[in-house]
Protein backbone atom coordinates (compact mmCIF):
# COMPACT_ATOMS: atom_id res chain seq x y z
CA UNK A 1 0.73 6.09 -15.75
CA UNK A 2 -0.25 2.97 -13.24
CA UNK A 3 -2.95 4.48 -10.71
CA UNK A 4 -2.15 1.24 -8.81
CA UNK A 5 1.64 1.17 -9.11
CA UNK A 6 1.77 5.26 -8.05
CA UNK A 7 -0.05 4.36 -4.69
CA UNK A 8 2.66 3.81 -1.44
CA UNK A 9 2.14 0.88 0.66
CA UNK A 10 1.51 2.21 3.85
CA UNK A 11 2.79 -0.70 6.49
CA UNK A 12 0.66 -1.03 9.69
CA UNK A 13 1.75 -1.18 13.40
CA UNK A 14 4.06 -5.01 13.36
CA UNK A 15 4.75 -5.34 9.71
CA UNK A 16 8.26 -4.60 8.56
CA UNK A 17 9.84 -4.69 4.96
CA UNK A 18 12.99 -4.38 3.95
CA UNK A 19 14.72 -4.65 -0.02
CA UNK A 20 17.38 -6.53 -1.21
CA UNK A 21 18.54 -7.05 -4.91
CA UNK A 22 14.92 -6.27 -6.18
CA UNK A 23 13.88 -8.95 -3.35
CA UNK A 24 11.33 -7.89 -0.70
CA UNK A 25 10.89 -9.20 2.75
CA UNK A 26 7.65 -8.76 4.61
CA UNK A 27 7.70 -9.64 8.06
CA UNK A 28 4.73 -9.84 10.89
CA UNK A 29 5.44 -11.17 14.73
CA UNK A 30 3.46 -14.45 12.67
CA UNK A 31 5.03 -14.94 9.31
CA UNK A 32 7.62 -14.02 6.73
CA UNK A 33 6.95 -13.47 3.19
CA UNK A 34 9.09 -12.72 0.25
CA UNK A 35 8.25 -10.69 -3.53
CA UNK A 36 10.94 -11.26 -6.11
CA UNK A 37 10.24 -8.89 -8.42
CA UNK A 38 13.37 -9.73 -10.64
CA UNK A 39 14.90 -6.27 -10.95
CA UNK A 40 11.59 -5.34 -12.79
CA UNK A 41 10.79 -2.43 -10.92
CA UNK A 42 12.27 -0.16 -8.25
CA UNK A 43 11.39 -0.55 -4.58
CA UNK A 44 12.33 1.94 -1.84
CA UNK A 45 11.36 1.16 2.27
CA UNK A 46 10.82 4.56 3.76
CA UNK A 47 8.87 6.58 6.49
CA UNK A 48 6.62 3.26 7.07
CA UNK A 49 5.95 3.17 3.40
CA UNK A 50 7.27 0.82 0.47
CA UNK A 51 7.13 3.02 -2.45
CA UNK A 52 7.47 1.58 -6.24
CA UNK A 53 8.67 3.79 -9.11
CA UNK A 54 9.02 2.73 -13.03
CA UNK A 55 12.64 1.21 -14.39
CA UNK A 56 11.96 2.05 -17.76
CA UNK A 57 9.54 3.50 -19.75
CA UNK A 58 8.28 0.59 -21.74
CA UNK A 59 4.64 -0.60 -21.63
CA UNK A 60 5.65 -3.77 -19.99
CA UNK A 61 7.97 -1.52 -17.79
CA UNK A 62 4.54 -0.23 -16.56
CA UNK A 63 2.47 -3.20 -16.20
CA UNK A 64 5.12 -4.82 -13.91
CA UNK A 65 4.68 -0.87 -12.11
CA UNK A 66 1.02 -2.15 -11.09
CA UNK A 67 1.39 -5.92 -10.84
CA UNK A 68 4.44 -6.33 -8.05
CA UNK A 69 2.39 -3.00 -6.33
CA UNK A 70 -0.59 -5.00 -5.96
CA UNK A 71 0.95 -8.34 -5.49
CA UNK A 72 2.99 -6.74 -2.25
CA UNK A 73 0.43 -5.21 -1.05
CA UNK A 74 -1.55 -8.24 -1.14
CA UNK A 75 1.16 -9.68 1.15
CA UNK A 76 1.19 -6.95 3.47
CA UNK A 77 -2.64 -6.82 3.71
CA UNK A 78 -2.42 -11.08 4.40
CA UNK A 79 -0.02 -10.35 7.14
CA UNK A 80 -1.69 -7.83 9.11
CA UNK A 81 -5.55 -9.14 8.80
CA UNK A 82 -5.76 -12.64 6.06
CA UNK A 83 -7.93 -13.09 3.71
CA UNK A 84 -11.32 -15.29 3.89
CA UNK A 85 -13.40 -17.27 1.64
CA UNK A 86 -16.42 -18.89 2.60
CA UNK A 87 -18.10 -21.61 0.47
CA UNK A 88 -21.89 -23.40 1.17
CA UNK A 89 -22.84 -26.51 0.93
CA UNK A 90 -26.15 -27.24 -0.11
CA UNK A 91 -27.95 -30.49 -0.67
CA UNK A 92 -29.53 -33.47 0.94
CA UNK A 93 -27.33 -35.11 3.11
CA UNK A 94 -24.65 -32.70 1.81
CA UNK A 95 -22.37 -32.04 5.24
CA UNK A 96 -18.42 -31.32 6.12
CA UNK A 97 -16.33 -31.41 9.05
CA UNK A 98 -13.19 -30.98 9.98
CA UNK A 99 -10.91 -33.82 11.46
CA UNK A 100 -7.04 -33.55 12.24
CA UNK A 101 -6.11 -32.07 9.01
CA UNK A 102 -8.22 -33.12 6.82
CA UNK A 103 -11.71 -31.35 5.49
CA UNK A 104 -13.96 -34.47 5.05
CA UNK A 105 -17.19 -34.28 2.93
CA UNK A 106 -20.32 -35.97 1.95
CA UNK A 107 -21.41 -34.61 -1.25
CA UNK A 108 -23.83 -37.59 -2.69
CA UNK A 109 -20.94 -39.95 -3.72
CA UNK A 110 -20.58 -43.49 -2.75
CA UNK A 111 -17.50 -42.29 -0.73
CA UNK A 112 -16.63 -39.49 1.42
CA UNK A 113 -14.32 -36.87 -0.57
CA UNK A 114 -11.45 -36.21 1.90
CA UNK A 115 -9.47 -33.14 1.48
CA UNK A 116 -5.72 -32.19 2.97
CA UNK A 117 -5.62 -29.05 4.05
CA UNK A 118 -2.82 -27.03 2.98
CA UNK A 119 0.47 -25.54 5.55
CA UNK A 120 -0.62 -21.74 6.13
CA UNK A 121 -4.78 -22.29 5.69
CA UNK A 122 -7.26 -22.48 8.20
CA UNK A 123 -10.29 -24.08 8.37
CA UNK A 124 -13.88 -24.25 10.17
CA UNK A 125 -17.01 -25.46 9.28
CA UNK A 126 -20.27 -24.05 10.46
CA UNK A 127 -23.89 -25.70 9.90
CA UNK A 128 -23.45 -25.86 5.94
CA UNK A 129 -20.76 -22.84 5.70
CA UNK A 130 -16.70 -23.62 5.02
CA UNK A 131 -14.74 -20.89 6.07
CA UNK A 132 -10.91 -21.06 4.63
CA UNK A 133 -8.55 -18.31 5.68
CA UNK A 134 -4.66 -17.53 5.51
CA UNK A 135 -2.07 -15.00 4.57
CA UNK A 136 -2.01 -15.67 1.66
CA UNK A 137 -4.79 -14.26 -1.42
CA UNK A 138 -3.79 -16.43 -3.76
CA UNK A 139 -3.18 -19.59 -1.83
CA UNK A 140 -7.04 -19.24 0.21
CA UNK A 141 -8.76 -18.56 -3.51
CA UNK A 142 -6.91 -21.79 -4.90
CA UNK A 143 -7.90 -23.78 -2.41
CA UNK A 144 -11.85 -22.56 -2.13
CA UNK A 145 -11.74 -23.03 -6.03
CA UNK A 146 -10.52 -26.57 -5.70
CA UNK A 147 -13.10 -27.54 -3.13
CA UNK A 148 -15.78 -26.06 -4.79
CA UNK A 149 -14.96 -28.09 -8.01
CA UNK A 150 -16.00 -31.42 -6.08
CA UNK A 151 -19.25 -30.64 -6.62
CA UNK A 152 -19.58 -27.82 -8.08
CA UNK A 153 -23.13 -26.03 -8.16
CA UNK A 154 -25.90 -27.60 -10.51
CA UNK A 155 -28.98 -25.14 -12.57
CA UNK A 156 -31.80 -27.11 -11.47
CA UNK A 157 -31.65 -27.55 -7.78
CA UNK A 158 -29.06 -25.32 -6.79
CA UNK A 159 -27.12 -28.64 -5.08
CA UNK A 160 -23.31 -28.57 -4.74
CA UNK A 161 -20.64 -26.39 -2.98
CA UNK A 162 -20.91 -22.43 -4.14
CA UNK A 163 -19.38 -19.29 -2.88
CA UNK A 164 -21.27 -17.88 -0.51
CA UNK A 165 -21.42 -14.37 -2.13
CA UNK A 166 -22.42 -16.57 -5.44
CA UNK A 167 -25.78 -16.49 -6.92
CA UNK A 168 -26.80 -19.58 -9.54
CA UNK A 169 -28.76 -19.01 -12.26
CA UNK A 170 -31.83 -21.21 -11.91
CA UNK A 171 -33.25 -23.27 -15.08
CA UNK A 172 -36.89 -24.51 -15.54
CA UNK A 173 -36.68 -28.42 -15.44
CA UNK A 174 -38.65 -30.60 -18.19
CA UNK A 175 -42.33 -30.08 -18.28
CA UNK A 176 -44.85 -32.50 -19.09
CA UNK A 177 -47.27 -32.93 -21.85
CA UNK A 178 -50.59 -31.53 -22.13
């Protein structure tokens, strides 16, 4: 039995959901979002709760049990307070700002690496920290991931854009002869 899927979704004060045809709708005073669980599971709005419950009894019947759970409550917890990721830049002459809708940086290339920032994220840079938040989990991690892959973090110095939470594993450089 899912210990995930078994767990209501308790909808705060502003979020409503409704089901139709194994389709739910999420909405906040902000945004509307929509799960399509293909008729996979069962989904019943009630009492402020959305509660899931198996179709079958398959082992795939179960997995879906857990995965739409967590993916709409991943929705609901977007609309009522976002998720966050912050990345850090660190480097000489490593810096990022913010212009219009674009996130431009200065990583060491010859050229500035400009980025477009996506409908539904926000973005703000502080000192050396990138903050990137939205409504959606999945969306905000994609688009920290990308970014960080421009330069991503190297062993010896530590240069490059990390996580902020992330700790890099620091290697001895070359030594010389005695």
């Amino acid at each position: 039995m899912s210990r995930v899927g078994k767990e209501p979704i308790v909808l705060p004060k502003g979020i409503e959901a409704s089901v139709v045809d194994g389709v739910l709708t999420v909405k906040s005073s902000k945004d509307t979002k929509t799960l399509d669980t293909l008729s996979r599971v069962d989904m019943e709005v009630a009492e402020g709760k959305i509660v899931f419950s198996l179709k079958g009894e398959t082992k795939q019947d179960r997995a879906f049990w857990g995965t739409y759970r967590a993916l709409a409550n991943n929705i609901v917890v977007g609309l009522d307070k976002g998720f966050e990721k912050k990345l850090e830049i660190n480097g000489v002459g490593y810096r990022a700002a913010v212009n219009g809708g674009k996130l431009e940086m200065a990583l060491g290339f010859s050229h500035p690496v400009i980025f477009e920032i996506p409908t539904g994220i926000e973005m703000a840079v502080e000192k050396n920290v990138i903050s990137i938040k939205g409504a959606d989990r999945q969306q905000v991690g994609q688009v920290a991931a990308v970014i960080r892959e421009f330069r991503p973090p190297e062993p010896y110095k530590g240069k490059g854009v990390k996580y902020v939470d992330e700790t890099i594993r620091r290697k001895a450089g070359k030594t010389s002869k005695k």
